[in-house]
C-alpha atoms as a PDB file:
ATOM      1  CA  UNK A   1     -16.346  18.575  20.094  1.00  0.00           C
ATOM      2  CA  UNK A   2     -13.685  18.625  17.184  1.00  0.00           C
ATOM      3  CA  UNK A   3     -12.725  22.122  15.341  1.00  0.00           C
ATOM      4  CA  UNK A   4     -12.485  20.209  12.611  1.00  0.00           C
ATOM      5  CA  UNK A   5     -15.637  18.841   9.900  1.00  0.00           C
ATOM      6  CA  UNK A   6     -17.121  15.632  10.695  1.00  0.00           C
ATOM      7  CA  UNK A   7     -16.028  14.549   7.161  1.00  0.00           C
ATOM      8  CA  UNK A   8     -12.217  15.618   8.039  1.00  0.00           C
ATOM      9  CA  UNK A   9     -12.535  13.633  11.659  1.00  0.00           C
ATOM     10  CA  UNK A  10     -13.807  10.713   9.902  1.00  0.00           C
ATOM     11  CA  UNK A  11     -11.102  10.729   7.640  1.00  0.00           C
ATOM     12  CA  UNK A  12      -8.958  11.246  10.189  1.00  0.00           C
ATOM     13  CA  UNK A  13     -10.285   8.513  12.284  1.00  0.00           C
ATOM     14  CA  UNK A  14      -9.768   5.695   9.463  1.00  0.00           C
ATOM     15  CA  UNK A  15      -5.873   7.153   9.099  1.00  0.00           C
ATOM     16  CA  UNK A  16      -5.955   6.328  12.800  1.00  0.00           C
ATOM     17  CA  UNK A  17      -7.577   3.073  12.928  1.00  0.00           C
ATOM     18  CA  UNK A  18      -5.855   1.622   9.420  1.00  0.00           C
ATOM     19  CA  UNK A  19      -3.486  -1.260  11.041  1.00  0.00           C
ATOM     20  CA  UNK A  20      -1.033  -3.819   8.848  1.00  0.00           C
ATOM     21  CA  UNK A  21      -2.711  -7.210   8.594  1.00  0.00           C
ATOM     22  CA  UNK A  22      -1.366 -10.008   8.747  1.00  0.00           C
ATOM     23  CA  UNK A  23      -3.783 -12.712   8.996  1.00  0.00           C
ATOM     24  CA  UNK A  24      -6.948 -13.155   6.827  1.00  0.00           C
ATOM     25  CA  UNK A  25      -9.741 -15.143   6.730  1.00  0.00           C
ATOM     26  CA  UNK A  26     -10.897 -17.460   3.509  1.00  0.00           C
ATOM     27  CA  UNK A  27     -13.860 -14.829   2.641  1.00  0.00           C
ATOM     28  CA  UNK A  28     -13.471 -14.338  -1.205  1.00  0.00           C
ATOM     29  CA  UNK A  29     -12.945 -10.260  -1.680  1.00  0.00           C
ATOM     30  CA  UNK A  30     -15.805  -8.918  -3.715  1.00  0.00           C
ATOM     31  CA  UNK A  31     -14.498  -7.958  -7.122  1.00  0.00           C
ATOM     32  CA  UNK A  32     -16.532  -3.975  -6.119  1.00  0.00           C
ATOM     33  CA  UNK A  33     -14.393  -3.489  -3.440  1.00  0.00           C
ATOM     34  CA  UNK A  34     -11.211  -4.693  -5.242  1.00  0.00           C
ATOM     35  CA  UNK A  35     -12.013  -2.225  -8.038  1.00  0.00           C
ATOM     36  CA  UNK A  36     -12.577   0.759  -5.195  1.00  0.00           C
ATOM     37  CA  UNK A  37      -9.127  -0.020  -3.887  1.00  0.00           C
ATOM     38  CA  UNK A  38      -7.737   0.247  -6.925  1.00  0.00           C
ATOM     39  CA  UNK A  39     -10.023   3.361  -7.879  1.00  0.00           C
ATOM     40  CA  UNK A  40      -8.031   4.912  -4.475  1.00  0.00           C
ATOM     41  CA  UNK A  41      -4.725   4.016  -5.873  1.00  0.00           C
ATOM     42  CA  UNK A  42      -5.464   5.779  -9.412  1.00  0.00           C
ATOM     43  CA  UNK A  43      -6.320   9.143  -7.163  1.00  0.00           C
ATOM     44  CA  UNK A  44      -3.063   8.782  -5.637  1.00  0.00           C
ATOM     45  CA  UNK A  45      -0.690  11.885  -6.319  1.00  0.00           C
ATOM     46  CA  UNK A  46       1.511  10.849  -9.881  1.00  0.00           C
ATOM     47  CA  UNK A  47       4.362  13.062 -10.361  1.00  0.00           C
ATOM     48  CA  UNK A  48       3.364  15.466 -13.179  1.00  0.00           C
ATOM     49  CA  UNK A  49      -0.073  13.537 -13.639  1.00  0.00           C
ATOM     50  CA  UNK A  50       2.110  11.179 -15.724  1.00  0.00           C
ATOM     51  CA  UNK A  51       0.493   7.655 -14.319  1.00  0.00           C
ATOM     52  CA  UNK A  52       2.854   5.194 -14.762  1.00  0.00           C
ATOM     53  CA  UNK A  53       1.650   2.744 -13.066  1.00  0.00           C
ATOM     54  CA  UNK A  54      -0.415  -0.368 -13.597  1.00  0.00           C
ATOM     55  CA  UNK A  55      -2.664  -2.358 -10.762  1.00  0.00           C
ATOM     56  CA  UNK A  56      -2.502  -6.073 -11.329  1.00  0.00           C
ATOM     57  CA  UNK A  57      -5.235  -7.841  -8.997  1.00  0.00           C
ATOM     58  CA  UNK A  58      -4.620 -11.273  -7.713  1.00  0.00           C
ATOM     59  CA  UNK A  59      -6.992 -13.821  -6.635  1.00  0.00           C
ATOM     60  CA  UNK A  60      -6.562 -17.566  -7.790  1.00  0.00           C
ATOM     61  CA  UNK A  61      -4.139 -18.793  -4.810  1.00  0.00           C
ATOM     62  CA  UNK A  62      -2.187 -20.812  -6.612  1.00  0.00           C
ATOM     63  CA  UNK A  63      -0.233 -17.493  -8.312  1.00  0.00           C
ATOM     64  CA  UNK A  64      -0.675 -16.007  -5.062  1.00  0.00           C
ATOM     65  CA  UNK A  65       1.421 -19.005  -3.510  1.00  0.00           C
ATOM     66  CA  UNK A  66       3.801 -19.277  -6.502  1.00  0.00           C
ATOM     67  CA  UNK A  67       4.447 -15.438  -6.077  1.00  0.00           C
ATOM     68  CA  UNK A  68       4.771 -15.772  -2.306  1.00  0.00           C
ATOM     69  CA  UNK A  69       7.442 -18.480  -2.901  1.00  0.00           C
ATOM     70  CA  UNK A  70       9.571 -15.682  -3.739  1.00  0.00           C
ATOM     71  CA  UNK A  71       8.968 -12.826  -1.699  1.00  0.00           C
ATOM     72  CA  UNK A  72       9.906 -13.403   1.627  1.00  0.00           C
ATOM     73  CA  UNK A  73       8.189 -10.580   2.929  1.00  0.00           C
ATOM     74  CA  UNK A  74       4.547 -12.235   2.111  1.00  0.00           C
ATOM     75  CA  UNK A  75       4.253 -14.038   5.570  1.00  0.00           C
ATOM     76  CA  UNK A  76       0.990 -15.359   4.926  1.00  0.00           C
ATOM     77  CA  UNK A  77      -1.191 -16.023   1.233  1.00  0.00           C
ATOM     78  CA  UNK A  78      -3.702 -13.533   1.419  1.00  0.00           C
ATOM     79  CA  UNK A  79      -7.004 -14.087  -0.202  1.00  0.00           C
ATOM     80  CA  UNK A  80      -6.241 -11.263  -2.452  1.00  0.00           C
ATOM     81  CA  UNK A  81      -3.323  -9.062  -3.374  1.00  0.00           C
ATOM     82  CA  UNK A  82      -2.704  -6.009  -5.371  1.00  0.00           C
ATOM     83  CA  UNK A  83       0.748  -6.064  -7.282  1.00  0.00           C
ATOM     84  CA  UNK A  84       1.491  -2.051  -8.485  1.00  0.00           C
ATOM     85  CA  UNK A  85       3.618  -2.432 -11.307  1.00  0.00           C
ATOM     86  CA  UNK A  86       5.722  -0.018 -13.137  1.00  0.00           C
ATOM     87  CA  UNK A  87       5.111   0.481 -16.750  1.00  0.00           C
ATOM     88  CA  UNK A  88       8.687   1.128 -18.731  1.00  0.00           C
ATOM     89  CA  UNK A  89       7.367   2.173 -21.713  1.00  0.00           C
ATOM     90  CA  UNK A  90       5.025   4.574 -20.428  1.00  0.00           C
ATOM     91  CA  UNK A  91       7.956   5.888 -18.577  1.00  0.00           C
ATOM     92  CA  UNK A  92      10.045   6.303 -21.661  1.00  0.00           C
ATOM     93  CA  UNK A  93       7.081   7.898 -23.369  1.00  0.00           C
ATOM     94  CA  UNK A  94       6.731  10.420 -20.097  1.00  0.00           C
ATOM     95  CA  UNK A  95      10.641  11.337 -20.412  1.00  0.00           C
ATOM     96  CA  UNK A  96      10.710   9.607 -17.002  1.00  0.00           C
ATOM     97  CA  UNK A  97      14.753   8.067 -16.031  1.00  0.00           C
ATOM     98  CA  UNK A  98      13.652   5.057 -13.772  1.00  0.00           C
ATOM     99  CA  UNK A  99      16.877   4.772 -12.273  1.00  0.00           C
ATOM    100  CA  UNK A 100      17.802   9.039 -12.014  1.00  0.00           C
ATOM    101  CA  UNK A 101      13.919  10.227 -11.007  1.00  0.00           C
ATOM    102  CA  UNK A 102      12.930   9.938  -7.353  1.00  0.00           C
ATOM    103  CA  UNK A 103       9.809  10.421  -8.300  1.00  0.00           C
ATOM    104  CA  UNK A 104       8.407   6.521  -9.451  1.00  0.00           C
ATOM    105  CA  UNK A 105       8.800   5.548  -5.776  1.00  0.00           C
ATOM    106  CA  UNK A 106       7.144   8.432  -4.032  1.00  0.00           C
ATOM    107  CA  UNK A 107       4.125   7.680  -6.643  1.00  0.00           C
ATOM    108  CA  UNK A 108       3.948   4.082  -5.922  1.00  0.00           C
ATOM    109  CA  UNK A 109       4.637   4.440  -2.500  1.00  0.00           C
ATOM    110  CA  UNK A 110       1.181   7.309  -2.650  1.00  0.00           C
ATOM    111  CA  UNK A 111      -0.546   4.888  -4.535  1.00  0.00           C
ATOM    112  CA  UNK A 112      -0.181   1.500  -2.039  1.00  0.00           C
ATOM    113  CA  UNK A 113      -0.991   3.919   0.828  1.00  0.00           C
ATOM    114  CA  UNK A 114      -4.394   5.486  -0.522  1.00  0.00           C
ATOM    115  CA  UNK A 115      -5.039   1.464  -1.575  1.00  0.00           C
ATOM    116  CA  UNK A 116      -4.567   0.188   2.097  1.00  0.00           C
ATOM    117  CA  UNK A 117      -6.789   2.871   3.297  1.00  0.00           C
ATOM    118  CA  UNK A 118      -9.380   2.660   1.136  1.00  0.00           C
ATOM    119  CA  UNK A 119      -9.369  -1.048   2.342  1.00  0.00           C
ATOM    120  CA  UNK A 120      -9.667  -0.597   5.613  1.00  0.00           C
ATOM    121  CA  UNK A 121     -12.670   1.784   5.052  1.00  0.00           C
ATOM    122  CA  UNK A 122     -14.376  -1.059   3.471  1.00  0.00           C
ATOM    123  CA  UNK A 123     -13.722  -3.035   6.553  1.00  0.00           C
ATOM    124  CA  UNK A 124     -10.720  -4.722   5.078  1.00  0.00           C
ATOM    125  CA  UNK A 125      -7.502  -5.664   6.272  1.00  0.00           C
ATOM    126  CA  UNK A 126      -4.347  -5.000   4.220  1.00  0.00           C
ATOM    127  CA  UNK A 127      -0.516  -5.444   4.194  1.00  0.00           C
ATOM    128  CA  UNK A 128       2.652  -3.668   2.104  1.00  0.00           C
ATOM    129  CA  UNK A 129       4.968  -6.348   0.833  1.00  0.00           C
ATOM    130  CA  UNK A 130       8.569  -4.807  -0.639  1.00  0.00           C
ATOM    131  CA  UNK A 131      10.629  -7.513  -0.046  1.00  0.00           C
ATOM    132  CA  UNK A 132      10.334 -10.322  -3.338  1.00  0.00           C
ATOM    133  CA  UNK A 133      11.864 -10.927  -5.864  1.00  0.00           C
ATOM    134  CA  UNK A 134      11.400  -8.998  -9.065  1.00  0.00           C
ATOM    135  CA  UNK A 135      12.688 -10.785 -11.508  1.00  0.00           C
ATOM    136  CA  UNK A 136      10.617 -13.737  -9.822  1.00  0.00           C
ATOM    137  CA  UNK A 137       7.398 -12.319  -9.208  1.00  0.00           C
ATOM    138  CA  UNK A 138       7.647 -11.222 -12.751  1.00  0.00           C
ATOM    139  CA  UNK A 139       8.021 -14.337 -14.051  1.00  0.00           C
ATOM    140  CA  UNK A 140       5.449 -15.825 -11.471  1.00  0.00           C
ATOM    141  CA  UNK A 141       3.173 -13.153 -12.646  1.00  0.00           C
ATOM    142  CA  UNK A 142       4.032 -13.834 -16.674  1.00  0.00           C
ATOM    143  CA  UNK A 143       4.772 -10.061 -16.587  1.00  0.00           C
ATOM    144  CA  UNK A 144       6.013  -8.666 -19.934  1.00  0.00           C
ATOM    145  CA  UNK A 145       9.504  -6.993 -20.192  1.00  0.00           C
ATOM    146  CA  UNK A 146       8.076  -3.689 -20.135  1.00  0.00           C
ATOM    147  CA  UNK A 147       6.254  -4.074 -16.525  1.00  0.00           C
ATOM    148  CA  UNK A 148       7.719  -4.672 -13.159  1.00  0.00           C
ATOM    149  CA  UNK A 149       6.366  -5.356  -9.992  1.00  0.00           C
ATOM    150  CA  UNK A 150       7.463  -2.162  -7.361  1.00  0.00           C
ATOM    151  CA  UNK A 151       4.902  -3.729  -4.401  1.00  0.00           C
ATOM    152  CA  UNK A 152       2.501  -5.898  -3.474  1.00  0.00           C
ATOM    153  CA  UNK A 153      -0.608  -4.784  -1.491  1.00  0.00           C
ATOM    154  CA  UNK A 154      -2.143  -8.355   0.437  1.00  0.00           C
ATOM    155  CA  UNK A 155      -5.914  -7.839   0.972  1.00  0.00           C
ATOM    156  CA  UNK A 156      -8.420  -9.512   2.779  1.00  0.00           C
ATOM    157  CA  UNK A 157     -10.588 -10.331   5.577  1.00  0.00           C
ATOM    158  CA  UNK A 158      -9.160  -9.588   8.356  1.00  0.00           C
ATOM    159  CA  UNK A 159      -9.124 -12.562  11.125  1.00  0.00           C
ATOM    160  CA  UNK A 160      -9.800 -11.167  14.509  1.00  0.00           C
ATOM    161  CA  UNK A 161      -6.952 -10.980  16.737  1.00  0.00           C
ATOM    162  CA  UNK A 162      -5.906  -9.906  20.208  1.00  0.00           C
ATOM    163  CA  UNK A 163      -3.684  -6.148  19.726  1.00  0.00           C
ATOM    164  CA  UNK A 164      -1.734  -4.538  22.112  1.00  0.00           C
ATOM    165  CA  UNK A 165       1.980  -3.837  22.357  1.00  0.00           C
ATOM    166  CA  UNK A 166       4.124  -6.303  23.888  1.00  0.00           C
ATOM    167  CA  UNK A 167       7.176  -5.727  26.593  1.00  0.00           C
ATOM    168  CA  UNK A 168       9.554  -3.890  25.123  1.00  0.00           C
ATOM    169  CA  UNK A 169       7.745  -2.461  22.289  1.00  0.00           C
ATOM    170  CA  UNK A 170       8.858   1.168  21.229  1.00  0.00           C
ATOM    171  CA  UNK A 171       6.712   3.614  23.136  1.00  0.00           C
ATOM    172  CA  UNK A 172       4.283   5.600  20.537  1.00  0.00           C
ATOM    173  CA  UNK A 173       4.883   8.849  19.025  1.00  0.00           C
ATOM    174  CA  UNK A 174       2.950  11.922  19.082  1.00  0.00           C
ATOM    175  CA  UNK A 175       2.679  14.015  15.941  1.00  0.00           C
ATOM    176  CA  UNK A 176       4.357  16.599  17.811  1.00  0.00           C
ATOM    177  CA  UNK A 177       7.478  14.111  18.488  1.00  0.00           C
ATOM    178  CA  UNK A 178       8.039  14.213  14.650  1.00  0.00           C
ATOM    179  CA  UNK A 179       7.272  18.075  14.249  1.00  0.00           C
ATOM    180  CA  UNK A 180       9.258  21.201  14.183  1.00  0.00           C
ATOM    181  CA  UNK A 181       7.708  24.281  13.793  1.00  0.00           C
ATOM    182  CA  UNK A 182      10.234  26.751  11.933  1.00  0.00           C
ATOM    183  CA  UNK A 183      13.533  25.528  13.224  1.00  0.00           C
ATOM    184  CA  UNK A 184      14.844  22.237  14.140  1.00  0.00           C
ATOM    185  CA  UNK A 185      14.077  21.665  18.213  1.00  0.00           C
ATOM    186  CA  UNK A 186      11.053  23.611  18.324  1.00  0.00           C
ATOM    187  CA  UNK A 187       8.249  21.475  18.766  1.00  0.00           C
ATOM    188  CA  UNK A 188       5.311  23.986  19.508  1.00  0.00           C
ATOM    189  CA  UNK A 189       4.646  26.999  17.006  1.00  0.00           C
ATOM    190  CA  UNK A 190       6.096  30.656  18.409  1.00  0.00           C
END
């Protein structure tokens, strides 16, 4: 029995079980469940409730495969894909320096992580992309000066697949591997 609600060990369970996914099956994704993702996304912390950010959902594949032409890190075309995009203007409006403020990334970076969640707790399988062009996917995506593509979130089915680490794989981390409680090297509180 947990100490914790069975609404927190839920939510902890689909932190858990949320895995990148890299192979998808033709199933369409419902247009509900891409507008819940992207519901997730807009609930995402935004530095000083600012919202700079823009969701652009893809699902004809033949952008998808023009956009995956230059983004190397798109191994596969999903069915669908999420690109969050960066709004300029609204970051001039907001006082925001794009390339000064830390901020933008940590936003985008909350956003694509409440998005892949959410999509696995629809039964979804998802998968970051960061490494594309921008200038490319931009013009791919017909984007307007003002907007730029920061990631791409690929969504879909997910096609069943054996897991399991292979030889040589790192060996997994604990939580308490990563934490220090109150100085550096203690890894239990006092």
């Amino acid at each position: 029995m947990s100490e914790f609600s069975p609404e927190a060990d839920a939510f902890f369970q689909t932190l858990k079980t949320r895995r990148v996914c890299r192979s998808y099956t033709d199933q369409p994704v419902a247009d509900a469940q891409l507008r819940r993702i992207t519901e997730a996304g807009r609930w995402a912390s935004s530095g000083g409730n600012r919202h700079i950010h823009k969701f652009l959902i893809v699902r004809d594949a033949e952008t998808i495969r023009r956009v995956r032409s230059v983004a190397p890190g798109m191994l596969v075309e999903p069915p669908a894909m999420i690109v969050i995009l960066t709004d300029k203007e609204a970051a001039e409006r907001e006082c925001i320096q794009l390339d000064v403020d830390q901020i933008n990334q940590g936003d985008v970076g909350t956003a694509a992580m409440n998005m892949q969640n959410m999509a696995h707790a629809l039964g979804l399988g998802s998968c970051p992309v960061t490494s594309f062009s921008h200038s490319g996917v931009g013009v791919m995506l017909g984007l307007p000066d003002h907007l730029e593509a920061e990631w791409i979130i690929m969504i879909g089915h997910p096609k069943p697949t054996q897991r399991g680490l292979g030889t040589g794989a790192p060996k997994p981390l604990t939580a308490r591997d990563l934490t220090w409680w109150d100085r550096v090297g203690h890894h239990d509180p006092v």
